[in-house]
Protein backbone atom coordinates (compact mmCIF):
# COMPACT_ATOMS: atom_id res chain seq x y z
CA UNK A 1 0.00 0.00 0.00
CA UNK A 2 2.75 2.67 0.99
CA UNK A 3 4.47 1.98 -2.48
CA UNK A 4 1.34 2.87 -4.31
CA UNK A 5 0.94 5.78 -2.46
CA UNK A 6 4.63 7.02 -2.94
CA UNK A 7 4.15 6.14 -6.77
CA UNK A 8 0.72 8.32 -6.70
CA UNK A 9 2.35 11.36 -4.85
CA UNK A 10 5.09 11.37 -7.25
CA UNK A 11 2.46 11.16 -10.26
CA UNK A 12 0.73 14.11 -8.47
CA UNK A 13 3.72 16.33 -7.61
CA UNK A 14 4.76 15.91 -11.38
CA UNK A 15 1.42 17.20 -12.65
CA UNK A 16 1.37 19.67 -10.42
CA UNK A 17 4.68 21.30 -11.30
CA UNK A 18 3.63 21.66 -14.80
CA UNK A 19 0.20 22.69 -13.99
CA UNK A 20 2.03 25.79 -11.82
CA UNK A 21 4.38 26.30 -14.67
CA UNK A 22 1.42 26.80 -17.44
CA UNK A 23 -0.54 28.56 -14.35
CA UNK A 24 2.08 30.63 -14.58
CA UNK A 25 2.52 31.34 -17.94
CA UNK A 26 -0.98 32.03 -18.44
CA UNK A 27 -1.34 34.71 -15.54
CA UNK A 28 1.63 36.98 -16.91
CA UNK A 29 0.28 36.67 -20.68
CA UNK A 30 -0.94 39.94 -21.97
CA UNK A 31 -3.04 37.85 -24.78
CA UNK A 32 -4.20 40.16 -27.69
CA UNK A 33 -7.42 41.73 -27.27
CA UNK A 34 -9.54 39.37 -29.70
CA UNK A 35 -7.90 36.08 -27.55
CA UNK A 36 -9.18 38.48 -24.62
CA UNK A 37 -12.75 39.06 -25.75
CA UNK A 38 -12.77 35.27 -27.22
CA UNK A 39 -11.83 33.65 -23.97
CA UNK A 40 -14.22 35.85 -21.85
CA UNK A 41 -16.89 35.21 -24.22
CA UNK A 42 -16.56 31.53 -24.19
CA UNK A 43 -16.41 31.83 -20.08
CA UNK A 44 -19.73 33.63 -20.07
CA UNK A 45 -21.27 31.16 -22.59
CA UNK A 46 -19.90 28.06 -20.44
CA UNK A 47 -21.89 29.99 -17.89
CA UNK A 48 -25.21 28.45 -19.13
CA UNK A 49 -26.44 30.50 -21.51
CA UNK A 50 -25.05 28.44 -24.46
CA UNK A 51 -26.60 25.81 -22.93
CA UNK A 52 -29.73 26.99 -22.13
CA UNK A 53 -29.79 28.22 -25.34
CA UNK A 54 -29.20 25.41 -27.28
CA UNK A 55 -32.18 23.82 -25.64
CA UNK A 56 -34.02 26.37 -26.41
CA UNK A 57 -33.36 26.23 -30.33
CA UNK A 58 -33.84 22.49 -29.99
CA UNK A 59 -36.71 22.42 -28.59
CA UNK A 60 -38.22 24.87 -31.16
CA UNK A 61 -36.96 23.70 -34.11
CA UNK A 62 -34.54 20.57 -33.54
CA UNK A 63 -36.63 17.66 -35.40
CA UNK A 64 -38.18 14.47 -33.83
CA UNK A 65 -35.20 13.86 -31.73
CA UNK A 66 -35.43 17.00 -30.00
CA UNK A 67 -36.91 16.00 -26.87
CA UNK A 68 -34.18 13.00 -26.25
CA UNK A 69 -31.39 15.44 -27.05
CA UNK A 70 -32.74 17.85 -24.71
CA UNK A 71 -33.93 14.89 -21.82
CA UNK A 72 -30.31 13.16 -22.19
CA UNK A 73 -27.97 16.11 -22.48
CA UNK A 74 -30.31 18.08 -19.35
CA UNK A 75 -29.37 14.85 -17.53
CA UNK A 76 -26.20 14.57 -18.44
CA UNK A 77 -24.92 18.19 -16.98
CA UNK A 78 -27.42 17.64 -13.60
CA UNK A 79 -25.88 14.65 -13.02
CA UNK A 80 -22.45 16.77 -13.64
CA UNK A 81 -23.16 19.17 -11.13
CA UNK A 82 -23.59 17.22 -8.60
CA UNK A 83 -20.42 15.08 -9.32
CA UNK A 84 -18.42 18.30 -9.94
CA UNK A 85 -20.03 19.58 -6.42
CA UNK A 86 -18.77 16.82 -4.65
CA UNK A 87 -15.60 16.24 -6.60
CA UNK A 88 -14.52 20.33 -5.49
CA UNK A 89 -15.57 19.22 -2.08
CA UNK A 90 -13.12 16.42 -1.60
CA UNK A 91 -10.48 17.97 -3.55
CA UNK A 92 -10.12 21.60 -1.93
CA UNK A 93 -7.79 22.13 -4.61
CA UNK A 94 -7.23 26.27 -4.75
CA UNK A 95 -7.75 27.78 -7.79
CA UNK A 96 -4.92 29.33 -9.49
CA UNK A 97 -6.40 33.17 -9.45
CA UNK A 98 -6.00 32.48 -5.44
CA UNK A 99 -2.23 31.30 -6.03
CA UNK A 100 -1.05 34.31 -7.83
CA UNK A 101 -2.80 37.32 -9.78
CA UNK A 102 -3.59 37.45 -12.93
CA UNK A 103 -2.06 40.37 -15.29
CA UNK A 104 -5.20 41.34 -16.83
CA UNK A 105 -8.39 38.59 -16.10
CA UNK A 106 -10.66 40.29 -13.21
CA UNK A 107 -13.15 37.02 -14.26
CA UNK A 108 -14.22 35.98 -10.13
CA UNK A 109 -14.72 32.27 -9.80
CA UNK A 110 -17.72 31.10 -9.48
CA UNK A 111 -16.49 28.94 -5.74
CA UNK A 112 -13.72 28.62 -4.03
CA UNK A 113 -12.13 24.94 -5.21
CA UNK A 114 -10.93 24.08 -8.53
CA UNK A 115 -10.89 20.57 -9.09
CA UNK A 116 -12.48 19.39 -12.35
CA UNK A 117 -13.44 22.62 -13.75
CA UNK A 118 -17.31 22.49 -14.23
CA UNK A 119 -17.69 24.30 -17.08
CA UNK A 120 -15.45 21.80 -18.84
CA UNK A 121 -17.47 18.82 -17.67
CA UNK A 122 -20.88 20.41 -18.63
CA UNK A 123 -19.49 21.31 -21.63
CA UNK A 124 -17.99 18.37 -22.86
CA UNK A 125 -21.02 16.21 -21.64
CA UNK A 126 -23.56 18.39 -23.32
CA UNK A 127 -21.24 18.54 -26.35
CA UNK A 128 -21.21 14.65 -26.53
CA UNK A 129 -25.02 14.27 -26.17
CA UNK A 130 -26.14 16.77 -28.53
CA UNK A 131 -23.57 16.13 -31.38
CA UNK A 132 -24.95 12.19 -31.06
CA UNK A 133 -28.74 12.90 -31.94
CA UNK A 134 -27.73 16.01 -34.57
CA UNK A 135 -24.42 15.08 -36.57
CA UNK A 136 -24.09 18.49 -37.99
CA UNK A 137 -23.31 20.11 -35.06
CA UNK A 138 -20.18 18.14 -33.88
CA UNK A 139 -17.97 20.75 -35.15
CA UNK A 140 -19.79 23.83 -34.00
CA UNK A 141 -20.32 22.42 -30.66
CA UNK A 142 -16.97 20.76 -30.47
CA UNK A 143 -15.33 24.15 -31.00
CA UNK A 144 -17.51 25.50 -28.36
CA UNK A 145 -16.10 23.09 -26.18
CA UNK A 146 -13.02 23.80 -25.85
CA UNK A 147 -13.08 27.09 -25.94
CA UNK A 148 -14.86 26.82 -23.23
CA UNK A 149 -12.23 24.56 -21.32
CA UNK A 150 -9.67 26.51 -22.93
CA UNK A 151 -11.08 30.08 -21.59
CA UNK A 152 -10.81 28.40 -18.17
CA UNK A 153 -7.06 28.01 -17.77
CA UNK A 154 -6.32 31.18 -19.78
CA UNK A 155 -8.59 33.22 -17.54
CA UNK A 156 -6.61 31.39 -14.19
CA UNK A 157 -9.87 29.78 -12.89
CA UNK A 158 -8.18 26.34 -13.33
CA UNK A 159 -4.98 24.44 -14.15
CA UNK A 160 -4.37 22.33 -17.44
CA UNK A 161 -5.26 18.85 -14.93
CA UNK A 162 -8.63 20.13 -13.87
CA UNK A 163 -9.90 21.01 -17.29
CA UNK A 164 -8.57 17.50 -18.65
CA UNK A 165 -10.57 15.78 -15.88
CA UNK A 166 -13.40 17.65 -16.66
CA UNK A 167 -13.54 17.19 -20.37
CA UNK A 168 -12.96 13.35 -19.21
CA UNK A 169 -15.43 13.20 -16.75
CA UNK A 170 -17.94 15.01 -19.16
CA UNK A 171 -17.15 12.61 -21.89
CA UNK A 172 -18.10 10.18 -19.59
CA UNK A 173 -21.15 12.04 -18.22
CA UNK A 174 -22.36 12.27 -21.91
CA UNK A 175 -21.80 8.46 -23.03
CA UNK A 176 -23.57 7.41 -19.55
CA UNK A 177 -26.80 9.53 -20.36
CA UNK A 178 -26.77 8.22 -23.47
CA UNK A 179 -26.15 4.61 -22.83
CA UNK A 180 -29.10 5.05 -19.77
CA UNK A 181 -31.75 6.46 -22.32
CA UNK A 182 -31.37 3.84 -24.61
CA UNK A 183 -31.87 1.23 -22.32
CA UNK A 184 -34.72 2.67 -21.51
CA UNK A 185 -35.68 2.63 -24.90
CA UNK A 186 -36.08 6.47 -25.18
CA UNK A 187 -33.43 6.69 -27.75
């Protein structure tokens, strides 16, 4: 048992010095303005109005599928919250805007912890679910994405490792909703 531990806090320190190192990076990067406005738009989309959004659109005009994109992806990111919730909880990993300043992101998180990155996993999730029932969307919605996850590390609400875990747990999210509403038979 102690070796596996010593072999997971090595693993851990390691990702954690290169997480600091693009942490960073990021903070001291005076990005040009349209990377600016991008990344603060894609935080404020990742936000929930995208999402909300989306659902929206679908609902009005997304086909005969429209209510199992909306039922599967809507469960999808509730079930995400509450895993994220709980995830933050355990973790009490400090966000990297509480580690050092940022040179020019005033963006305020959203809680105090930072591991997986929420946005990333609701993104990512919903991404997954909605590019399955409407196959034209997968790039759109990709791209959203990870700007999205992308806007989070940039804008020092979260290092590189809790925006990976969230895309991963999101995937995850996404194929489980999925996988649950078809053996249900509702897909």
């Amino acid at each position: 048992m102690t070796v596996a531990r010593e072999v997971w806090d090595q693993v851990w320190r390691q990702i954690e010095r290169r997480d600091h190192r693009l942490m960073r990076r990021m903070n001291r990067w005076r990005a040009p303005r349209w990377i600016r406005y991008w990344m603060l738009a894609a935080t404020r989309l990742g936000d929930g109005w995208l999402w909300y959004s989306l659902a929206a659109i679908l609902l009005i005009c997304g086909g005969p599928e429209r209510y199992a994109a909306v039922r599967a992806s809507a469960c999808a990111a509730i079930v995400g919250v509450a895993v994220f919730k709980i995830l933050k909880r355990l973790s009490h990993r400090p966000r990297p805007c509480q580690l050092e300043p940022h040179c020019w992101s005033k963006v305020l998180p959203p809680d105090k912890f930072s591991f997986p990155s929420g946005h990333t996993m609701t993104a990512f999730s919903i991404a997954l679910v909605v590019s399955y029932f409407y196959r034209g969307l997968e790039l759109p919605i990709f791209f959203f994405a990870c700007s999205i996850a992308i806007s989070r590390i940039v804008l020092g609400m979260h290092f590189l490792s809790d925006v990976l875990a969230g895309a991963a747990l999101g995937i995850g999210l996404g194929c489980c909703s999925l996988t649950a509403f078809a053996a249900l038979g509702v897909i």
